[in-house]
Structure formats: C-alpha cells, structure tokens
PDB file of N, CA and C in Angstrom:
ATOM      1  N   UNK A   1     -35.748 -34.524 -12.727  1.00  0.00           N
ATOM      2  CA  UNK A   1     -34.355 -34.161 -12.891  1.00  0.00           C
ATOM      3  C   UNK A   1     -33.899 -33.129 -11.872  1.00  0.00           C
ATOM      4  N   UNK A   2     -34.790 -32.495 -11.131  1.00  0.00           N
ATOM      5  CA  UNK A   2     -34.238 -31.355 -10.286  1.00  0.00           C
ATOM      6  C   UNK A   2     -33.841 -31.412  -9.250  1.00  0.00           C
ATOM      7  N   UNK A   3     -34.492 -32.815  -8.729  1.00  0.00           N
ATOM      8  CA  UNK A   3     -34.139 -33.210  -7.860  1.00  0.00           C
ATOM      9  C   UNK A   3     -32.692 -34.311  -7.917  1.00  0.00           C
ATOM     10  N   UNK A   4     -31.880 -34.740  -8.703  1.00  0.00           N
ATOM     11  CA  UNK A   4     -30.829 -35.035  -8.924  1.00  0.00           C
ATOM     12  C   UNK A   4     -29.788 -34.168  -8.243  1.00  0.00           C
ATOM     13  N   UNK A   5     -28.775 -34.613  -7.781  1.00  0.00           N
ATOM     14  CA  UNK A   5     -28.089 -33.567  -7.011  1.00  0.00           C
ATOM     15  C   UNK A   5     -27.244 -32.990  -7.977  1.00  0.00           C
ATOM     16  N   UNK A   6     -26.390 -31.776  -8.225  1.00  0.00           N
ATOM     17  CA  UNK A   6     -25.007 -31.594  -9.061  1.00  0.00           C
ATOM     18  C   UNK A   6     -24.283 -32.533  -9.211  1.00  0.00           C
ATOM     19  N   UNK A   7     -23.729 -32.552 -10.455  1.00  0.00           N
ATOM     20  CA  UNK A   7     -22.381 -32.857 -10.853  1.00  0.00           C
ATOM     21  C   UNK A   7     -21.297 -32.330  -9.972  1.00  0.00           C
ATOM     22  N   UNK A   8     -21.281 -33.327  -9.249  1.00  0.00           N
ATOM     23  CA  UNK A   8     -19.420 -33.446  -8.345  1.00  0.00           C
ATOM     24  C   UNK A   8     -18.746 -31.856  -8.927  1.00  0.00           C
ATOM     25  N   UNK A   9     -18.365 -32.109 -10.192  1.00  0.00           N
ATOM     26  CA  UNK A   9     -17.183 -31.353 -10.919  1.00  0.00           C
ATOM     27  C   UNK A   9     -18.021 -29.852 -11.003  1.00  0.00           C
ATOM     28  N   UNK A  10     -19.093 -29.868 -11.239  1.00  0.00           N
ATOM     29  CA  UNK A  10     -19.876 -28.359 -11.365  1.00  0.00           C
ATOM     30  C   UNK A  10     -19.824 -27.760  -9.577  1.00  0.00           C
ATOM     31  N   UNK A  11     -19.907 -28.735  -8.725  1.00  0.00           N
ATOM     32  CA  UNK A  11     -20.253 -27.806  -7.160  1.00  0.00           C
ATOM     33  C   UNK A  11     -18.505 -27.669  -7.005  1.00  0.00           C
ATOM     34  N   UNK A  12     -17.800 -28.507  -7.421  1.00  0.00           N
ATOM     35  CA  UNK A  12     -16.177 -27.425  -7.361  1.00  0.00           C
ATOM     36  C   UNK A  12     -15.997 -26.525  -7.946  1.00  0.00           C
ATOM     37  N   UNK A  13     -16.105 -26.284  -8.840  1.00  0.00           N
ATOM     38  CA  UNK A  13     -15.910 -25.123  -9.812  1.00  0.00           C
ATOM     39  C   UNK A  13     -16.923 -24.109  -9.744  1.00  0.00           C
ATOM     40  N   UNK A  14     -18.198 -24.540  -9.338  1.00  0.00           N
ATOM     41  CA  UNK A  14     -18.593 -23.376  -8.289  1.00  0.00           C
ATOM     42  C   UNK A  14     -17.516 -22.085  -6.762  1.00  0.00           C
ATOM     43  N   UNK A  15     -17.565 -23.918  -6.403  1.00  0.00           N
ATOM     44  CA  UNK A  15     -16.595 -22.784  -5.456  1.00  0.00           C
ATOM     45  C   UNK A  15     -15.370 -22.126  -5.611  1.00  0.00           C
ATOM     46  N   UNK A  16     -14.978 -22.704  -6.512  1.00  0.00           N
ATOM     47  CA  UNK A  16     -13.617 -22.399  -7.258  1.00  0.00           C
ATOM     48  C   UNK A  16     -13.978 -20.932  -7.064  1.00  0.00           C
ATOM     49  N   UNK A  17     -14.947 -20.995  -7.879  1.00  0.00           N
ATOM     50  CA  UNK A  17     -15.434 -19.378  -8.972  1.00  0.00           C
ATOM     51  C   UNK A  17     -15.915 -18.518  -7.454  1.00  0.00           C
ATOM     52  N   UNK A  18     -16.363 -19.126  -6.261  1.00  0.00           N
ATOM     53  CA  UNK A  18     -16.824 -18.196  -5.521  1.00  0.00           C
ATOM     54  C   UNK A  18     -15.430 -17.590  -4.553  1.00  0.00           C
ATOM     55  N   UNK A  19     -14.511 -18.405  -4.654  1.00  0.00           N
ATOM     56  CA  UNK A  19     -13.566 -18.478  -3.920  1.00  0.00           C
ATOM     57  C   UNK A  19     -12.879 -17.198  -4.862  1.00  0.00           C
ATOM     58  N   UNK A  20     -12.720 -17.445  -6.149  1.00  0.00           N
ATOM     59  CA  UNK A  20     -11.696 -16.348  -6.897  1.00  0.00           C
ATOM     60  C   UNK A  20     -12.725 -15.035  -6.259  1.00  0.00           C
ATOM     61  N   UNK A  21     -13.602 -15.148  -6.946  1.00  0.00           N
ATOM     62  CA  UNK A  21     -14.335 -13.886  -6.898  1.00  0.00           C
ATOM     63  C   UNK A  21     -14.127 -12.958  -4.834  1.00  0.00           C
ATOM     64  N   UNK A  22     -13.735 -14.004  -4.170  1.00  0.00           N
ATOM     65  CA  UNK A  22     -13.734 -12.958  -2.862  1.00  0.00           C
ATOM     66  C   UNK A  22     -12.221 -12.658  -2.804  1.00  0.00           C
ATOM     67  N   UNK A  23     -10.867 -13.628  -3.868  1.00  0.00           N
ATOM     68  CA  UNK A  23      -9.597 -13.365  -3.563  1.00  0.00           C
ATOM     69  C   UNK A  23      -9.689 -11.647  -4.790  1.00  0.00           C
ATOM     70  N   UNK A  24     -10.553 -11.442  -5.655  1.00  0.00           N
ATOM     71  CA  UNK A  24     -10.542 -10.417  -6.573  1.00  0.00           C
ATOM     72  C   UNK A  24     -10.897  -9.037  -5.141  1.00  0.00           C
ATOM     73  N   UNK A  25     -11.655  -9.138  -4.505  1.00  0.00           N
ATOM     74  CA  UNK A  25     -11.984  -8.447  -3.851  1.00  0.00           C
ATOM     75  C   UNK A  25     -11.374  -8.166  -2.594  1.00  0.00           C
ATOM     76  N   UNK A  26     -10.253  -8.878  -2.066  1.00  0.00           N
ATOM     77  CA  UNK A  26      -9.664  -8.948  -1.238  1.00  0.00           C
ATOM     78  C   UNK A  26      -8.293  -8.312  -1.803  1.00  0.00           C
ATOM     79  N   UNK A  27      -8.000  -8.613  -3.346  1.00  0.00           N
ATOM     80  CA  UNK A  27      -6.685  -7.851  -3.959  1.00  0.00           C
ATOM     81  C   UNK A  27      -7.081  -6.436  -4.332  1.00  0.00           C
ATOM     82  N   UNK A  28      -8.204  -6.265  -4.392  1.00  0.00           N
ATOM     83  CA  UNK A  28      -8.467  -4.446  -4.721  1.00  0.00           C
ATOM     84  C   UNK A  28      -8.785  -4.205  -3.308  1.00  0.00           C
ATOM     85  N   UNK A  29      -9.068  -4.501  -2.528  1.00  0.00           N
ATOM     86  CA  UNK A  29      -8.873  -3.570  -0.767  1.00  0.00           C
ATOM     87  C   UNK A  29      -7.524  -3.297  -0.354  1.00  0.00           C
ATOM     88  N   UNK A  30      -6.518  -4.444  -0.994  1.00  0.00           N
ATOM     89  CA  UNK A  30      -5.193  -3.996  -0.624  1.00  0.00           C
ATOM     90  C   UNK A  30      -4.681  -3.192  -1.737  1.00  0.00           C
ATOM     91  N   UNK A  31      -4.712  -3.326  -3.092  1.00  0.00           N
ATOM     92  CA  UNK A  31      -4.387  -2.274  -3.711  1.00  0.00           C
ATOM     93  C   UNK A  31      -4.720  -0.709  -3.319  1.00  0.00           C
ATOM     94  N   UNK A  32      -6.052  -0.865  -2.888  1.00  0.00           N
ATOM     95  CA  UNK A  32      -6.401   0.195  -2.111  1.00  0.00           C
ATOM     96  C   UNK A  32      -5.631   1.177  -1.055  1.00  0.00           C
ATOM     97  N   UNK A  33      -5.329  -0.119   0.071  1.00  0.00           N
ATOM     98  CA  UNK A  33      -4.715   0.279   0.986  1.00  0.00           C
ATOM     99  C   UNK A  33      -3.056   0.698   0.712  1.00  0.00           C
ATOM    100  N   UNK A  34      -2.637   0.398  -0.089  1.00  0.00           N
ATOM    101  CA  UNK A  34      -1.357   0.258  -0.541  1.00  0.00           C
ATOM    102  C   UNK A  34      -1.103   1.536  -1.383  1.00  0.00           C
ATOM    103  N   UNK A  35      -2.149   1.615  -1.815  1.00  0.00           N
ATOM    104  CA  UNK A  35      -1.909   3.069  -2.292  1.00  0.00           C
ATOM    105  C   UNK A  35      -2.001   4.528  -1.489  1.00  0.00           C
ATOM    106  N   UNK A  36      -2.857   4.299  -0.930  1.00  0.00           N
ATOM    107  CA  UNK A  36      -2.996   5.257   0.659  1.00  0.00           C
ATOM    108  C   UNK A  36      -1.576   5.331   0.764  1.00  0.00           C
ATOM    109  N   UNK A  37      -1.194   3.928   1.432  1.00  0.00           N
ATOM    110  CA  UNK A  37      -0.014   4.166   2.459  1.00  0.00           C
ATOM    111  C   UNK A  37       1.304   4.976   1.355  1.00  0.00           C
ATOM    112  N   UNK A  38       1.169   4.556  -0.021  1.00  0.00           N
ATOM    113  CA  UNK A  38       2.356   5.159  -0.846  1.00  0.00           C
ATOM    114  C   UNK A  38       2.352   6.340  -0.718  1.00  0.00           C
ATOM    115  N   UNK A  39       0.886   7.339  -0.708  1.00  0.00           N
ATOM    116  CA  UNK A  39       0.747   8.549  -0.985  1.00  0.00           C
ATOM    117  C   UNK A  39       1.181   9.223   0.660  1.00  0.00           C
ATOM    118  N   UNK A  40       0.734   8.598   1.803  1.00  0.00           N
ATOM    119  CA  UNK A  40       1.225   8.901   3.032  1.00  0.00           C
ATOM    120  C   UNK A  40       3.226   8.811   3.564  1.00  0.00           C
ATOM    121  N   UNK A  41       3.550   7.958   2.437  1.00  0.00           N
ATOM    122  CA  UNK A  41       4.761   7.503   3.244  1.00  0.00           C
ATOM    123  C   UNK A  41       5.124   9.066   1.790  1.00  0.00           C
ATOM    124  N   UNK A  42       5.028   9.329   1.170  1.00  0.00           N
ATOM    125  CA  UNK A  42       5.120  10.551   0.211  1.00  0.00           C
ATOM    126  C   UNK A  42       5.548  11.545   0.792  1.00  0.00           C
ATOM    127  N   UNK A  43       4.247  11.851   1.398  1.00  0.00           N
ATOM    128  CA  UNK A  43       3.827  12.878   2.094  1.00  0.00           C
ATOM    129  C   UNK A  43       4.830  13.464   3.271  1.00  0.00           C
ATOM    130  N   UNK A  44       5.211  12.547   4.141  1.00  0.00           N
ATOM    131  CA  UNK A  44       5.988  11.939   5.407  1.00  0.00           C
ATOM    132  C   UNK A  44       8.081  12.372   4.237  1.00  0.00           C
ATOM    133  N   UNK A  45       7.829  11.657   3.955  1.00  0.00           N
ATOM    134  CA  UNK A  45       9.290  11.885   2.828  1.00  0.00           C
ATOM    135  C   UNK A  45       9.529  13.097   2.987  1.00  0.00           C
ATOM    136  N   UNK A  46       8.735  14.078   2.028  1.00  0.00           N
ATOM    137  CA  UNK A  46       8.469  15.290   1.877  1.00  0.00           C
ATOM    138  C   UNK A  46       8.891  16.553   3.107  1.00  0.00           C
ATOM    139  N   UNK A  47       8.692  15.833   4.308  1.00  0.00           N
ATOM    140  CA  UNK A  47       8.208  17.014   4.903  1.00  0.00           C
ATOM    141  C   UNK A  47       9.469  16.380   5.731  1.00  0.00           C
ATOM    142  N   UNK A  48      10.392  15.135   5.910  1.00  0.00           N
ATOM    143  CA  UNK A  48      11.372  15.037   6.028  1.00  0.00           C
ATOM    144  C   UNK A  48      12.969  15.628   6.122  1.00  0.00           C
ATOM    145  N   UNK A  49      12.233  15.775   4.215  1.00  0.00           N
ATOM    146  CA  UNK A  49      13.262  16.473   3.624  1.00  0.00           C
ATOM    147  C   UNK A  49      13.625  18.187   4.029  1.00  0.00           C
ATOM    148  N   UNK A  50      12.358  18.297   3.864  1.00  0.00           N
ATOM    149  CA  UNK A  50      12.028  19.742   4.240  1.00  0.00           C
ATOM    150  C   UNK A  50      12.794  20.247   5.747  1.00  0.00           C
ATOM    151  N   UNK A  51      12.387  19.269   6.403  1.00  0.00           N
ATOM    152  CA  UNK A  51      13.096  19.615   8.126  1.00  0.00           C
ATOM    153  C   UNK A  51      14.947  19.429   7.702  1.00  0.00           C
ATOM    154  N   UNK A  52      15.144  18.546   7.273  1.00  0.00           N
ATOM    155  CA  UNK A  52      16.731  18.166   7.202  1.00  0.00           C
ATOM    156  C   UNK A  52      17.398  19.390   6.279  1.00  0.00           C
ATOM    157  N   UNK A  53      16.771  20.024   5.491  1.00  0.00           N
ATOM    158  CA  UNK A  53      16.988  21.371   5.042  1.00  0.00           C
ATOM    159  C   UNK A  53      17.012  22.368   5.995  1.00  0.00           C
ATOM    160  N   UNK A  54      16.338  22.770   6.687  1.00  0.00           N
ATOM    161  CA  UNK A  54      16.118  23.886   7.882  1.00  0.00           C
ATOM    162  C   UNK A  54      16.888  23.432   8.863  1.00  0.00           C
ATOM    163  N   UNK A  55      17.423  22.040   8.896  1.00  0.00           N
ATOM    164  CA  UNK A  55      18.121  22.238  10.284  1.00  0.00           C
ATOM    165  C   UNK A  55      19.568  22.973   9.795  1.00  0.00           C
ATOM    166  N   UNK A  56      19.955  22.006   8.776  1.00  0.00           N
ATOM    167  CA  UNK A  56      21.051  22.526   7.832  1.00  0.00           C
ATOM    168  C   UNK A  56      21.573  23.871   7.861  1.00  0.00           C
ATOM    169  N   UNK A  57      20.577  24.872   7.845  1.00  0.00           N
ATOM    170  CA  UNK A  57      20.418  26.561   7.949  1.00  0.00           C
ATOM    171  C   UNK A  57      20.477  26.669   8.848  1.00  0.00           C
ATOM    172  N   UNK A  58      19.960  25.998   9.855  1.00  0.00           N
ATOM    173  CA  UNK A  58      20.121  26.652  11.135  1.00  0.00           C
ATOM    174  C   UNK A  58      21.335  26.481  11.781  1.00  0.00           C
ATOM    175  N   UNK A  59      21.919  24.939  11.495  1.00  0.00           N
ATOM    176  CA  UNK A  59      23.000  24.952  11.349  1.00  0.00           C
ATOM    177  C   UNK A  59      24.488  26.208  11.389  1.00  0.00           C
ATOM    178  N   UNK A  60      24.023  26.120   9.729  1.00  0.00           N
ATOM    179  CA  UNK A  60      25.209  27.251   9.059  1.00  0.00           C
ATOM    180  C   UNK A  60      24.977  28.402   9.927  1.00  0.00           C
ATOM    181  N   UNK A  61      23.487  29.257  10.366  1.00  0.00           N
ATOM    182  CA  UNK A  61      23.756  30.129  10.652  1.00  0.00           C
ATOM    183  C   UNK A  61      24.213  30.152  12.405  1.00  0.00           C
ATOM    184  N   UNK A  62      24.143  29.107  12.886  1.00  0.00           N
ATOM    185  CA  UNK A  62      24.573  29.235  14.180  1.00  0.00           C
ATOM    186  C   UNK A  62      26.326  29.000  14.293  1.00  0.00           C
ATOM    187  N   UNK A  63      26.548  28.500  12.996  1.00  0.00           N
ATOM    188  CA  UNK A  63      28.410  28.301  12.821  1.00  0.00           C
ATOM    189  C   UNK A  63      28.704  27.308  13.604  1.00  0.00           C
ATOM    190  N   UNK A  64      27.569  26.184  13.432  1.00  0.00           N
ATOM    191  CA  UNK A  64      27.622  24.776  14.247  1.00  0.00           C
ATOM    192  C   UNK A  64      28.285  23.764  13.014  1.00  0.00           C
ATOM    193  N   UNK A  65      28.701  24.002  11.992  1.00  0.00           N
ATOM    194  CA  UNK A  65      29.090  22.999  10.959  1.00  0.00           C
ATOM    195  C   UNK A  65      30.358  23.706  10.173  1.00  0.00           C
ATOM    196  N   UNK A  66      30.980  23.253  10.272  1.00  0.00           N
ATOM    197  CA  UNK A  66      32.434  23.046   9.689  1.00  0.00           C
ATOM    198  C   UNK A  66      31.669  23.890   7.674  1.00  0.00           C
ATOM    199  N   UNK A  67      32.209  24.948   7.387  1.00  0.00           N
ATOM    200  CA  UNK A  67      32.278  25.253   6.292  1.00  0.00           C
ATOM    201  C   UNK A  67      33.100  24.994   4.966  1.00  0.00           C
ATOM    202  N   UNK A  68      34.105  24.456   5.360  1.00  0.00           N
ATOM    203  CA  UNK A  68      35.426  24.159   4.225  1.00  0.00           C
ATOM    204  C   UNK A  68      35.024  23.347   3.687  1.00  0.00           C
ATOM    205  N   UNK A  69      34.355  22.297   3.859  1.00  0.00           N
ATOM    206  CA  UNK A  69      33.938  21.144   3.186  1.00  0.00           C
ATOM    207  C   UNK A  69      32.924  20.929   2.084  1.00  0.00           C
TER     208      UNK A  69
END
C-alpha cells in the first residue's frame, strides 16, 4: 500500500494547506510592517505639528502676520 501514490484530492489540499500557511505568514510580516510605518508616520505628524506651531510664534513675534483676524 505505500507504494500507491496519494489520493489526487489529498496532494491538493496539501498544497492548499501549504499555500495558506505561507499567505498566514506573509499577512503577519505586513501587519508588522504596517504597524512600524503607523507608529513612524505618528511620530513625523507630531513633530510637524510642533514646527507649524513655532513658526506661527515666530511669526507673531516678527509682526509678519496680520493680527485682527
């Protein structure tokens, strides 16, 4: 009997199963990566904001921006 080859339907569903198992591992490297980049594009936001504040001041105090408004 061992020498009988597989069942047709068992060597697909083999690969089926080998095939999911590398798309499982291929969706947690990008979850991975995707999360990096969220915490970087964060980060980047942050320090954005921070500059567009200070120019603002520097702004006002140079009396480069219209105050009435």
């Amino acid at each position: 009997m061992s020498g009988q080859p597989d069942n047709l339907a068992l060597v697909f569903l083999r690969r089926i199963d080998a095939s999911q198992a590398e798309m499982r591992q291929d969706i947690r490297e990008i979850k991975e990566r995707l999360g990096f980049l969220e915490g970087t594009y964060a980060s980047v936001s942050r320090r954005v904001d921070r500059m567009d504040e200070r120019l603002e001041r520097i702004e006002r105090r140079l009396d480069l921006v219209d105050m009435t408004a």
